[in-house]
C-alpha atoms as a PDB file:
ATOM      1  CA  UNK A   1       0.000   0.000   0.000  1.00  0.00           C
ATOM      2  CA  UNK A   2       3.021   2.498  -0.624  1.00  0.00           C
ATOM      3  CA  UNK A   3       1.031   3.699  -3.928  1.00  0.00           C
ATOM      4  CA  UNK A   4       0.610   7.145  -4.124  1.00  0.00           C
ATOM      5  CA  UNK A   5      -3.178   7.499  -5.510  1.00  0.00           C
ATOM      6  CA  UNK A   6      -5.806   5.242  -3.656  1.00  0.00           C
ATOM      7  CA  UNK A   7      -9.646   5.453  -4.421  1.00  0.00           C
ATOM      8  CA  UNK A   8     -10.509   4.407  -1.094  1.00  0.00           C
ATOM      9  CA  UNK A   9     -11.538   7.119   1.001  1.00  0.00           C
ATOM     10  CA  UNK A  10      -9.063   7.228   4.510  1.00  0.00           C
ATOM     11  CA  UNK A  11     -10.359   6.736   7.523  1.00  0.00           C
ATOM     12  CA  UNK A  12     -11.393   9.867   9.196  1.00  0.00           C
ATOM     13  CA  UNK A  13      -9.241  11.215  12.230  1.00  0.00           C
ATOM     14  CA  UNK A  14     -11.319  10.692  16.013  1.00  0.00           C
ATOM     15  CA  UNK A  15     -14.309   8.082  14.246  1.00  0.00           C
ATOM     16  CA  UNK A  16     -14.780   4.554  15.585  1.00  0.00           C
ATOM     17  CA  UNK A  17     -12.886   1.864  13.325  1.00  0.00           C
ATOM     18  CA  UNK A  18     -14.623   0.011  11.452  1.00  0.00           C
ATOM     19  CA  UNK A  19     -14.152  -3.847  10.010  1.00  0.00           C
ATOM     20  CA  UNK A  20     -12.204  -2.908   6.573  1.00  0.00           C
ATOM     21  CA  UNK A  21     -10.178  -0.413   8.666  1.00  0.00           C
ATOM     22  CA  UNK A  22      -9.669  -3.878  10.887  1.00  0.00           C
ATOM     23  CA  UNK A  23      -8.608  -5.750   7.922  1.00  0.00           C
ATOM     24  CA  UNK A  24      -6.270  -3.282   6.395  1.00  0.00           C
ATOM     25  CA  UNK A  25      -4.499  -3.353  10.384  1.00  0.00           C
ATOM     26  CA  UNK A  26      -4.700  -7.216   9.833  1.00  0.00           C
ATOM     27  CA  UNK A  27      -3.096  -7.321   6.410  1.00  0.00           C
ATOM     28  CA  UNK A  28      -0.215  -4.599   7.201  1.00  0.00           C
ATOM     29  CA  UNK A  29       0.213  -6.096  10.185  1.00  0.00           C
ATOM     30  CA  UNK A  30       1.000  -9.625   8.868  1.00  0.00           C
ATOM     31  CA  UNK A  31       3.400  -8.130   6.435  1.00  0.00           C
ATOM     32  CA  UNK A  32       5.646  -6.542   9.877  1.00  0.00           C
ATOM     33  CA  UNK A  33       4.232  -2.912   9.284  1.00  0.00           C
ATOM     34  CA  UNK A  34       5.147  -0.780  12.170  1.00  0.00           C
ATOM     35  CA  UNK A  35       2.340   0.540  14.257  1.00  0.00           C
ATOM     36  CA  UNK A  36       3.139   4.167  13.218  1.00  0.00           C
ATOM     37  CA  UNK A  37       2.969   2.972   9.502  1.00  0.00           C
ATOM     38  CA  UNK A  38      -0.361   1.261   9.593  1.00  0.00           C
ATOM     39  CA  UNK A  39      -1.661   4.185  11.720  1.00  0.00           C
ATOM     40  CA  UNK A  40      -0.545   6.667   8.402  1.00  0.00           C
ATOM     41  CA  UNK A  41      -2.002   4.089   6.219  1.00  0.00           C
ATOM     42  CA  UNK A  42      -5.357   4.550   8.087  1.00  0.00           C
ATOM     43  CA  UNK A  43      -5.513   8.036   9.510  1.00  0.00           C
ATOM     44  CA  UNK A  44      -5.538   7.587  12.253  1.00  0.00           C
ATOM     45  CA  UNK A  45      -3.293   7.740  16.173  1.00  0.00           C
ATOM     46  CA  UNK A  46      -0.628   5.143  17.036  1.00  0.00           C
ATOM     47  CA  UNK A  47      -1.874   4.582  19.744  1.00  0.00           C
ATOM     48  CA  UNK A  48      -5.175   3.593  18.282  1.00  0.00           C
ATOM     49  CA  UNK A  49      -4.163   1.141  16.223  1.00  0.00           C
ATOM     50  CA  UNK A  50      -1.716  -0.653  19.238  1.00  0.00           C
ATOM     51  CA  UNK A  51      -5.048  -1.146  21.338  1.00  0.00           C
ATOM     52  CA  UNK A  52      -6.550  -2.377  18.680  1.00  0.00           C
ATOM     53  CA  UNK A  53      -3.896  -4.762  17.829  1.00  0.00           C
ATOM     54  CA  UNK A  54      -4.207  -5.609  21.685  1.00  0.00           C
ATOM     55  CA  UNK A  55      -7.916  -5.973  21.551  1.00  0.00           C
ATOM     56  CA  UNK A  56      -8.167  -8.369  18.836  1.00  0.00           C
ATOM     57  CA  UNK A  57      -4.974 -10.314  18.923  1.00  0.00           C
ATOM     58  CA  UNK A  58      -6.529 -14.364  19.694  1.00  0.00           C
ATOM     59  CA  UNK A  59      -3.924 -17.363  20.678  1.00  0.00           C
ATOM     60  CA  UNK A  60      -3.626 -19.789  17.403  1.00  0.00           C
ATOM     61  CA  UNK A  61      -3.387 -23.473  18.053  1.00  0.00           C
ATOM     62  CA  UNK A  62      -2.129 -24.528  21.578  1.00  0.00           C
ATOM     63  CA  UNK A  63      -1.220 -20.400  22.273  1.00  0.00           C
ATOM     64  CA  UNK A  64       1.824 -20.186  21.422  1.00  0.00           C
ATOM     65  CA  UNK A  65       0.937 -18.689  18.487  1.00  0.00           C
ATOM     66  CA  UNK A  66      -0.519 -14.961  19.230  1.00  0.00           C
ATOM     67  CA  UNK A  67      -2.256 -13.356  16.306  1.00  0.00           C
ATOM     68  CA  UNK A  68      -4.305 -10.408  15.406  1.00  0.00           C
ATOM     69  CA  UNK A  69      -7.610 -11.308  13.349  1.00  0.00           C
ATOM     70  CA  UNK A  70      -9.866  -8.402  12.310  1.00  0.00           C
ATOM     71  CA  UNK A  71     -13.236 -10.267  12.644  1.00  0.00           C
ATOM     72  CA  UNK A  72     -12.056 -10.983  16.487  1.00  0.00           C
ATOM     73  CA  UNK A  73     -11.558  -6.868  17.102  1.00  0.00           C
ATOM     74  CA  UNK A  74     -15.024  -6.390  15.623  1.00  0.00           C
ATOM     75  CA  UNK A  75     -16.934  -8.766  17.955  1.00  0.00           C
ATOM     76  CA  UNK A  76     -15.106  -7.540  21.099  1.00  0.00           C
ATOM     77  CA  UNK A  77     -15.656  -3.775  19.724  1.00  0.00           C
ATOM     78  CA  UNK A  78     -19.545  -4.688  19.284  1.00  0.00           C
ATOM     79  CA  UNK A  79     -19.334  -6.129  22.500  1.00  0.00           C
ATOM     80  CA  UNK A  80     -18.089  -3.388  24.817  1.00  0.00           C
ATOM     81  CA  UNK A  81     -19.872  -1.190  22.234  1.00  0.00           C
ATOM     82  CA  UNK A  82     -23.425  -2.371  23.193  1.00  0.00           C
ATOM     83  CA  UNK A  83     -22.534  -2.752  26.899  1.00  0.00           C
ATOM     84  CA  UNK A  84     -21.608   1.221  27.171  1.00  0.00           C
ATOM     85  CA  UNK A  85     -23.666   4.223  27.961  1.00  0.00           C
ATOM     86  CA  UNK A  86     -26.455   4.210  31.346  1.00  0.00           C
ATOM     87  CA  UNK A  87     -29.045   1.943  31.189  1.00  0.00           C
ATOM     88  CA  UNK A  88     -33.036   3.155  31.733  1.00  0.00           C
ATOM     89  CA  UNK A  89     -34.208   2.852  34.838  1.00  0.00           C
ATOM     90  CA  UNK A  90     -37.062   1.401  32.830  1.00  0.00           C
ATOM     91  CA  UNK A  91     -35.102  -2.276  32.605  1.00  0.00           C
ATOM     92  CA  UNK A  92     -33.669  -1.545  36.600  1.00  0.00           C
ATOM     93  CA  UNK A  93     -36.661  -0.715  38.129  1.00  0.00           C
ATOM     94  CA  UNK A  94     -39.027  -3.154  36.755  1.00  0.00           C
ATOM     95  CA  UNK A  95     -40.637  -4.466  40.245  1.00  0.00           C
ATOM     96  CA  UNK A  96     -41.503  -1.092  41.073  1.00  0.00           C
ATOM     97  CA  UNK A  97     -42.978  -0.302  37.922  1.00  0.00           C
ATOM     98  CA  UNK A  98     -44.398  -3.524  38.232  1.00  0.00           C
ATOM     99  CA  UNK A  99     -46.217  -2.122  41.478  1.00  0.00           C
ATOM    100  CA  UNK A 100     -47.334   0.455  39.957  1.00  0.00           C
ATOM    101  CA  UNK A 101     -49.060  -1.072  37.111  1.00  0.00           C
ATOM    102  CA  UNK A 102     -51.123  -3.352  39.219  1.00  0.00           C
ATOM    103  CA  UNK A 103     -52.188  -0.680  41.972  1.00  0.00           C
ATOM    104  CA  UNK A 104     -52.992   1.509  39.075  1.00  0.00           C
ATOM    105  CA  UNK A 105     -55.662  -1.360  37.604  1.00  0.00           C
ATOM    106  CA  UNK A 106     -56.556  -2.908  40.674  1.00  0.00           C
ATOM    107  CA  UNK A 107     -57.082   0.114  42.739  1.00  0.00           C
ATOM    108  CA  UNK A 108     -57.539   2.674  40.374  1.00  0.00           C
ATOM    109  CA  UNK A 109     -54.693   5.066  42.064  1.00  0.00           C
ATOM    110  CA  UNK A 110     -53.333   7.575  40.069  1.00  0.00           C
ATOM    111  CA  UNK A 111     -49.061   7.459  39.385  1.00  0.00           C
ATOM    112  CA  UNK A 112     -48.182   9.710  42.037  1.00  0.00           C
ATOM    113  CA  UNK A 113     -50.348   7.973  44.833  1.00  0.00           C
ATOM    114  CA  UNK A 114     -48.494   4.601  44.085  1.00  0.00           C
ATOM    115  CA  UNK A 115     -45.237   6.215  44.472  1.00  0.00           C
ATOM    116  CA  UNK A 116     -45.870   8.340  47.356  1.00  0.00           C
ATOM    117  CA  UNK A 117     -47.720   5.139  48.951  1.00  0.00           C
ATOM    118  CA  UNK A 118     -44.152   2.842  48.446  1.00  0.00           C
ATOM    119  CA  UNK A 119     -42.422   5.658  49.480  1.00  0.00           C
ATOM    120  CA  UNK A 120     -44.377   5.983  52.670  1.00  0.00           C
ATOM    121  CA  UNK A 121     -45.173   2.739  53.892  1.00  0.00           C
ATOM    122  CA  UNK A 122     -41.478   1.104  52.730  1.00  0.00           C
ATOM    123  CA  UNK A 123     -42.349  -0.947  50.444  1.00  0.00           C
ATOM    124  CA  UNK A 124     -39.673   0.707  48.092  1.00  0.00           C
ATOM    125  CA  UNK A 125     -36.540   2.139  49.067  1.00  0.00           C
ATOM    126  CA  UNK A 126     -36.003   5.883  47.488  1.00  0.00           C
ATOM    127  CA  UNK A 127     -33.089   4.202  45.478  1.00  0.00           C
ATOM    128  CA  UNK A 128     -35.479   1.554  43.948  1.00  0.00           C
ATOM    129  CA  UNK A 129     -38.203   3.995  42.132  1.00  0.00           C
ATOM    130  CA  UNK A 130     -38.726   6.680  39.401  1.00  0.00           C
ATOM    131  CA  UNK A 131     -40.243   9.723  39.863  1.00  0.00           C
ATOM    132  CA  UNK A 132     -43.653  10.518  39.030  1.00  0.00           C
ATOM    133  CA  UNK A 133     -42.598  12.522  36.514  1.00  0.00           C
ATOM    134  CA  UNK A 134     -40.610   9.665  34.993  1.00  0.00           C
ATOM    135  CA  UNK A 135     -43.743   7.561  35.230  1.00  0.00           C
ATOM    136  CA  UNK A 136     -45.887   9.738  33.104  1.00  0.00           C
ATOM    137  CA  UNK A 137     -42.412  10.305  30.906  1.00  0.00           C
ATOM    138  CA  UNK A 138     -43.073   5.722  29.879  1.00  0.00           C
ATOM    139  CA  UNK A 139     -46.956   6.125  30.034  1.00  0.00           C
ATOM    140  CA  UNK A 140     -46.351   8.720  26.925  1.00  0.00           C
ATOM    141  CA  UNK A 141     -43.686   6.457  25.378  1.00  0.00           C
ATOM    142  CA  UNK A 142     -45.585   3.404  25.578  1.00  0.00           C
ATOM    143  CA  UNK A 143     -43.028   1.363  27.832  1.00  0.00           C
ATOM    144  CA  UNK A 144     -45.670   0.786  30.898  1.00  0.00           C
ATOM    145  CA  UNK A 145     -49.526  -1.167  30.256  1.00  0.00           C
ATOM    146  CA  UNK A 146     -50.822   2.261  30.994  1.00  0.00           C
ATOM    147  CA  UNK A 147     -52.552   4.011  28.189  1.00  0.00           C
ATOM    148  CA  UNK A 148     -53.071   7.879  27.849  1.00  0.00           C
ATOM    149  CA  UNK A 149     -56.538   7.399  27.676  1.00  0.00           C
ATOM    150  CA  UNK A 150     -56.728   5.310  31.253  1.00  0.00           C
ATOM    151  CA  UNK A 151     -55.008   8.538  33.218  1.00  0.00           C
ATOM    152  CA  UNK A 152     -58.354  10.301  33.832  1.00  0.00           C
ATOM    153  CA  UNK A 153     -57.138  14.195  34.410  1.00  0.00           C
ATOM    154  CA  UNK A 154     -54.424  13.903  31.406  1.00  0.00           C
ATOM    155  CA  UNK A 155     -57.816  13.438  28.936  1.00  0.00           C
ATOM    156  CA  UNK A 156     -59.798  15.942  30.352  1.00  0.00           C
ATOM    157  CA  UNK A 157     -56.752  18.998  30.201  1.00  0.00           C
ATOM    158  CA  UNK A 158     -56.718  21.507  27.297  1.00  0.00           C
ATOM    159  CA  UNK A 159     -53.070  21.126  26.355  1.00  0.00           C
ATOM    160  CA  UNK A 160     -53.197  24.114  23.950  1.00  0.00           C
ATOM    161  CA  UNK A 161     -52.831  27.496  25.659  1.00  0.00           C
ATOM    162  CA  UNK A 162     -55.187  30.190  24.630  1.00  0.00           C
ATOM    163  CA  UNK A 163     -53.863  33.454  22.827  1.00  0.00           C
ATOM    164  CA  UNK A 164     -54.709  36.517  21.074  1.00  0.00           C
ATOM    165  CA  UNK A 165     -53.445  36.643  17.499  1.00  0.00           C
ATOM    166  CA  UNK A 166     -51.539  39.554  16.775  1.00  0.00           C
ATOM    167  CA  UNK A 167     -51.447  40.629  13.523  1.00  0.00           C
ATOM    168  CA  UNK A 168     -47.703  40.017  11.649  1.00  0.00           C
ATOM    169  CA  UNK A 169     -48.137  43.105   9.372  1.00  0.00           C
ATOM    170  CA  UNK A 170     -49.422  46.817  10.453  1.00  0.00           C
ATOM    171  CA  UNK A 171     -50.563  48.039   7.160  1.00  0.00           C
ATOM    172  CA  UNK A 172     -50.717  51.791   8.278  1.00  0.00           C
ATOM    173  CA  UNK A 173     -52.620  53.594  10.953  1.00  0.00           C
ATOM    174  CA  UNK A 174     -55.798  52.492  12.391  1.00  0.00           C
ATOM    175  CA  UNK A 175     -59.123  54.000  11.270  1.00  0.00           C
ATOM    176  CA  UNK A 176     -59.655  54.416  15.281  1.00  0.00           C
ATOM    177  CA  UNK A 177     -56.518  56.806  15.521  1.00  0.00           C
ATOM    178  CA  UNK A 178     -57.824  59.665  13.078  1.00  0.00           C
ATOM    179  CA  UNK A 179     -58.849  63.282  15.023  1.00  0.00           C
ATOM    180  CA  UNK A 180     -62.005  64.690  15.809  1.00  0.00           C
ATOM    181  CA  UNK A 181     -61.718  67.074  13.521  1.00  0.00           C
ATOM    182  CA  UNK A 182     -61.661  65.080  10.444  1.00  0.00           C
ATOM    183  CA  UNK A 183     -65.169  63.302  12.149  1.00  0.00           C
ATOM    184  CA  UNK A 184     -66.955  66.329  12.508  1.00  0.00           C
ATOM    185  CA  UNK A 185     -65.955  67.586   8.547  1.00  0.00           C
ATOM    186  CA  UNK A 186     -68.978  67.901   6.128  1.00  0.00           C
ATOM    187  CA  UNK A 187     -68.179  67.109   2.324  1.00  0.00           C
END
């Protein structure tokens, strides 16, 4: 790959790696490219191309044999990929919300009396439930059993807020504005 003109387009500086960048690593690195040299190859830091090399390097045979694959640094990138960033307190909280969704049907309660009745009585610890705010929040994105249309004061509010239209344009001075004098003239 010491060709001048390449149609490939280079891997843009700070972006995730992706499996032909992993390849291209693979190949260069079989053929005893330093890790500076594959990293001008790609665009891309040093330093991310020796974690990578680190991150996808699998033992061959009875491991003696240490060697980087690209398909291995893809799965482990997808894996620590979809295990990053917080997880809703949708999928953590599920016995509470749980709770809720049964004193809600059984005992008609609205969101805020189920969590200020947990809260209360210590059934829940403060640590183990969502806000009521965060309750209405699933209700509205579908996650909870609870429909719009069962929450009896969310149907009945006007969400729309009344105003007076005022005009964009003034097109001149109002007919109201002219003087007395001009009322009282005879033509």
């Amino acid at each position: 790959m010491d060709h001048s003109y390449s149609n490939t387009k280079p891997h843009q500086k700070g972006k995730h790696l992706k499996l032909n960048d992993r390849t291209t690593i693979q190949e260069l690195h079989s053929k005893g490219y330093s890790n500076r040299a594959i990293a001008r190859e790609l665009n891309c830091s040093p330093s991310t191309v020796g974690y990578e090399l680190k991150r996808g390097t699998v033992s061959l045979y009875t491991g003696n044999v240490k060697r980087y694959k690209a398909v291995e640094g893809q799965s482990t990138y997808e894996l620590h990929r979809s295990e990053c960033g917080r997880k809703s307190l949708f999928l953590r909280r599920h016995k509470f919300i749980d709770y809720v969704s049964h004193c809600f049907h059984n005992q008609g309660w609205s969101l805020d009396a189920c969590v200020g009745y947990a809260l209360a009585k210590g059934i829940f610890q403060k640590d183990q439930v969502v806000s009521t705010k965060t309750l209405y929040n699933y209700v509205d994105l579908g996650l909870m059993d609870i429909k719009n249309g069962d929450l009896p004061e969310k149907v009945k509010r006007n969400t729309k807020t009344r105003r007076a239209r005022v005009n964009k344009r003034i097109l001149g001075r109002s007919i109201d504005e002219r003087s007395p004098r001009i009322e009282s003239r005879k033509d």
